[in-house]
C-alpha atoms as a PDB file:
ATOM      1  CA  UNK A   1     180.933 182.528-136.622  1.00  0.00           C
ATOM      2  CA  UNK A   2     184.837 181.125-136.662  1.00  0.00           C
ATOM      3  CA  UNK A   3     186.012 178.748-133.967  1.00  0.00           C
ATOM      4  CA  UNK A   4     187.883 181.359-132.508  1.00  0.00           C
ATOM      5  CA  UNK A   5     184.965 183.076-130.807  1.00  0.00           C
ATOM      6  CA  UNK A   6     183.674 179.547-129.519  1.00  0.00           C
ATOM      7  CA  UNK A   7     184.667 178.259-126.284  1.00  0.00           C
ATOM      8  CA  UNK A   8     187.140 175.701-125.655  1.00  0.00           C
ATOM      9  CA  UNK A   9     184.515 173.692-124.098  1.00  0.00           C
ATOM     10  CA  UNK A  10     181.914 174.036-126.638  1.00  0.00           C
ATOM     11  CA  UNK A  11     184.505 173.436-129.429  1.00  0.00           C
ATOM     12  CA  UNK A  12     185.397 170.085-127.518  1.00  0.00           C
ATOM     13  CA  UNK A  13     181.822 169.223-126.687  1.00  0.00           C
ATOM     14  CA  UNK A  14     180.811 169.589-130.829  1.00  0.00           C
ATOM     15  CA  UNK A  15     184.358 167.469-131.609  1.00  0.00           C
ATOM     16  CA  UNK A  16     183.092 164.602-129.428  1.00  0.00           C
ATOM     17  CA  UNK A  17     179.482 164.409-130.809  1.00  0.00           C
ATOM     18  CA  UNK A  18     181.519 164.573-134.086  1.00  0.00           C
ATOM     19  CA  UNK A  19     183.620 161.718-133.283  1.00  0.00           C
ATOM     20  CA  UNK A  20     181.360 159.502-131.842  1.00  0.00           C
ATOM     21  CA  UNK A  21     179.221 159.610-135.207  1.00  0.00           C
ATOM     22  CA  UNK A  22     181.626 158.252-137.046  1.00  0.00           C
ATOM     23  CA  UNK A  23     181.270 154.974-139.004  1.00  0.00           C
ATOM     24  CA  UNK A  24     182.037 151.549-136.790  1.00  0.00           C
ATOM     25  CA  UNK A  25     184.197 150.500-139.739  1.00  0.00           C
ATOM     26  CA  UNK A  26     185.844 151.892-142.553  1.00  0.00           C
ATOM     27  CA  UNK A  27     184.506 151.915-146.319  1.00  0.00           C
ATOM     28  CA  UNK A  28     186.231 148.780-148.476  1.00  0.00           C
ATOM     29  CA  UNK A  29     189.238 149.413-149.641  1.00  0.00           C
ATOM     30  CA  UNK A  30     188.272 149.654-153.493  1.00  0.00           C
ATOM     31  CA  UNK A  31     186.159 152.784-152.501  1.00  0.00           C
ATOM     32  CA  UNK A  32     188.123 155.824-153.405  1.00  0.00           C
ATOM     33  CA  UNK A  33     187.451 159.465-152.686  1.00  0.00           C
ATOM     34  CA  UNK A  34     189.438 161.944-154.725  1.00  0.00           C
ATOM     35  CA  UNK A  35     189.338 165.339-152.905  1.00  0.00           C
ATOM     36  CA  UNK A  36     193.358 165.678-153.402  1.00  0.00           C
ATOM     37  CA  UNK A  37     192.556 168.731-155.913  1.00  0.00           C
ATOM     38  CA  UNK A  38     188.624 169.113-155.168  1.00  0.00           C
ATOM     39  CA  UNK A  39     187.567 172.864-155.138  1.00  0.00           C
ATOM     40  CA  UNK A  40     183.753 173.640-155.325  1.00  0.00           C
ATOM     41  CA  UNK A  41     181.887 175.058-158.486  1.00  0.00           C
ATOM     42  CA  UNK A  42     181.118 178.514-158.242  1.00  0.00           C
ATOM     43  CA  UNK A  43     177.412 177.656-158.334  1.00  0.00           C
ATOM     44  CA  UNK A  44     177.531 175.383-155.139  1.00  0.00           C
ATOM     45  CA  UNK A  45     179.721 178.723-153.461  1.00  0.00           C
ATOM     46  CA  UNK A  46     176.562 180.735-154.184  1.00  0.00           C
ATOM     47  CA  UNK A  47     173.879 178.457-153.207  1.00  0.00           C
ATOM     48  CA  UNK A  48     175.551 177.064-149.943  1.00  0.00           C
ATOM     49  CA  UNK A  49     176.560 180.398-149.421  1.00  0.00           C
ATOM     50  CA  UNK A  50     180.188 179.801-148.537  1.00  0.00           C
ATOM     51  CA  UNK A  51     183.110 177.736-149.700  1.00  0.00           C
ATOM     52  CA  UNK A  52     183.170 175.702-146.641  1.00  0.00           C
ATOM     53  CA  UNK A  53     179.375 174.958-146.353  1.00  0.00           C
ATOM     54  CA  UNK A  54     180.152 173.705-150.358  1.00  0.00           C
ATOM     55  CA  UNK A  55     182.734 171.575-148.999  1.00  0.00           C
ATOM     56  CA  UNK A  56     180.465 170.386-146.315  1.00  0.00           C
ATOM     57  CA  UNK A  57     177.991 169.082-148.226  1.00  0.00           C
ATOM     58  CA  UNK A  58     180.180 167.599-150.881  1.00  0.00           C
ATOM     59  CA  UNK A  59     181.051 165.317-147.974  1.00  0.00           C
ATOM     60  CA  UNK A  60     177.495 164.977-146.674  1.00  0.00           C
ATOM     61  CA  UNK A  61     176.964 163.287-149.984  1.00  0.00           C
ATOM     62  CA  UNK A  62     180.036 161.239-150.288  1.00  0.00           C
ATOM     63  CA  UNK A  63     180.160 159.939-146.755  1.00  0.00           C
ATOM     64  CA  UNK A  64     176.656 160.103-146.231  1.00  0.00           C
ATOM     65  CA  UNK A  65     174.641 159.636-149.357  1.00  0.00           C
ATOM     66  CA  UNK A  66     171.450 158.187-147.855  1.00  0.00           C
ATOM     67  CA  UNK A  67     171.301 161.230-144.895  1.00  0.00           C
END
């Protein structure tokens, strides 16, 4: 499903919950995430099932590593 068949409200409603999970602080300044030129490997397309879901979880594990 794209964003463009959700409702305004429900998009809105999903970007607060979003927002107000977000870390209370940012990570130190030596930490470095390099996603400039980041594309998935084919393999993680396949299992995830999409490129975005790929990207997703690449995130899950940078941002969130222990869940």
């Amino acid at each position: 499903m794209s964003a463009d068949n959700i409702p305004l409200d429900k998009l809105l409603k999903w970007l607060r919950m979003a927002l107000t999970h977000l870390p209370s602080s940012i990570p130190r300044k030596e930490a470095r995430y390099h996603f400039k030129s980041w594309a998935p490997h084919p393999k993680d397309i396949e299992m995830y099932g999409s490129t975005e879901s790929a990207l997703n979880h690449a995130l899950e594990v940078t941002f969130a590593p222990g869940g």
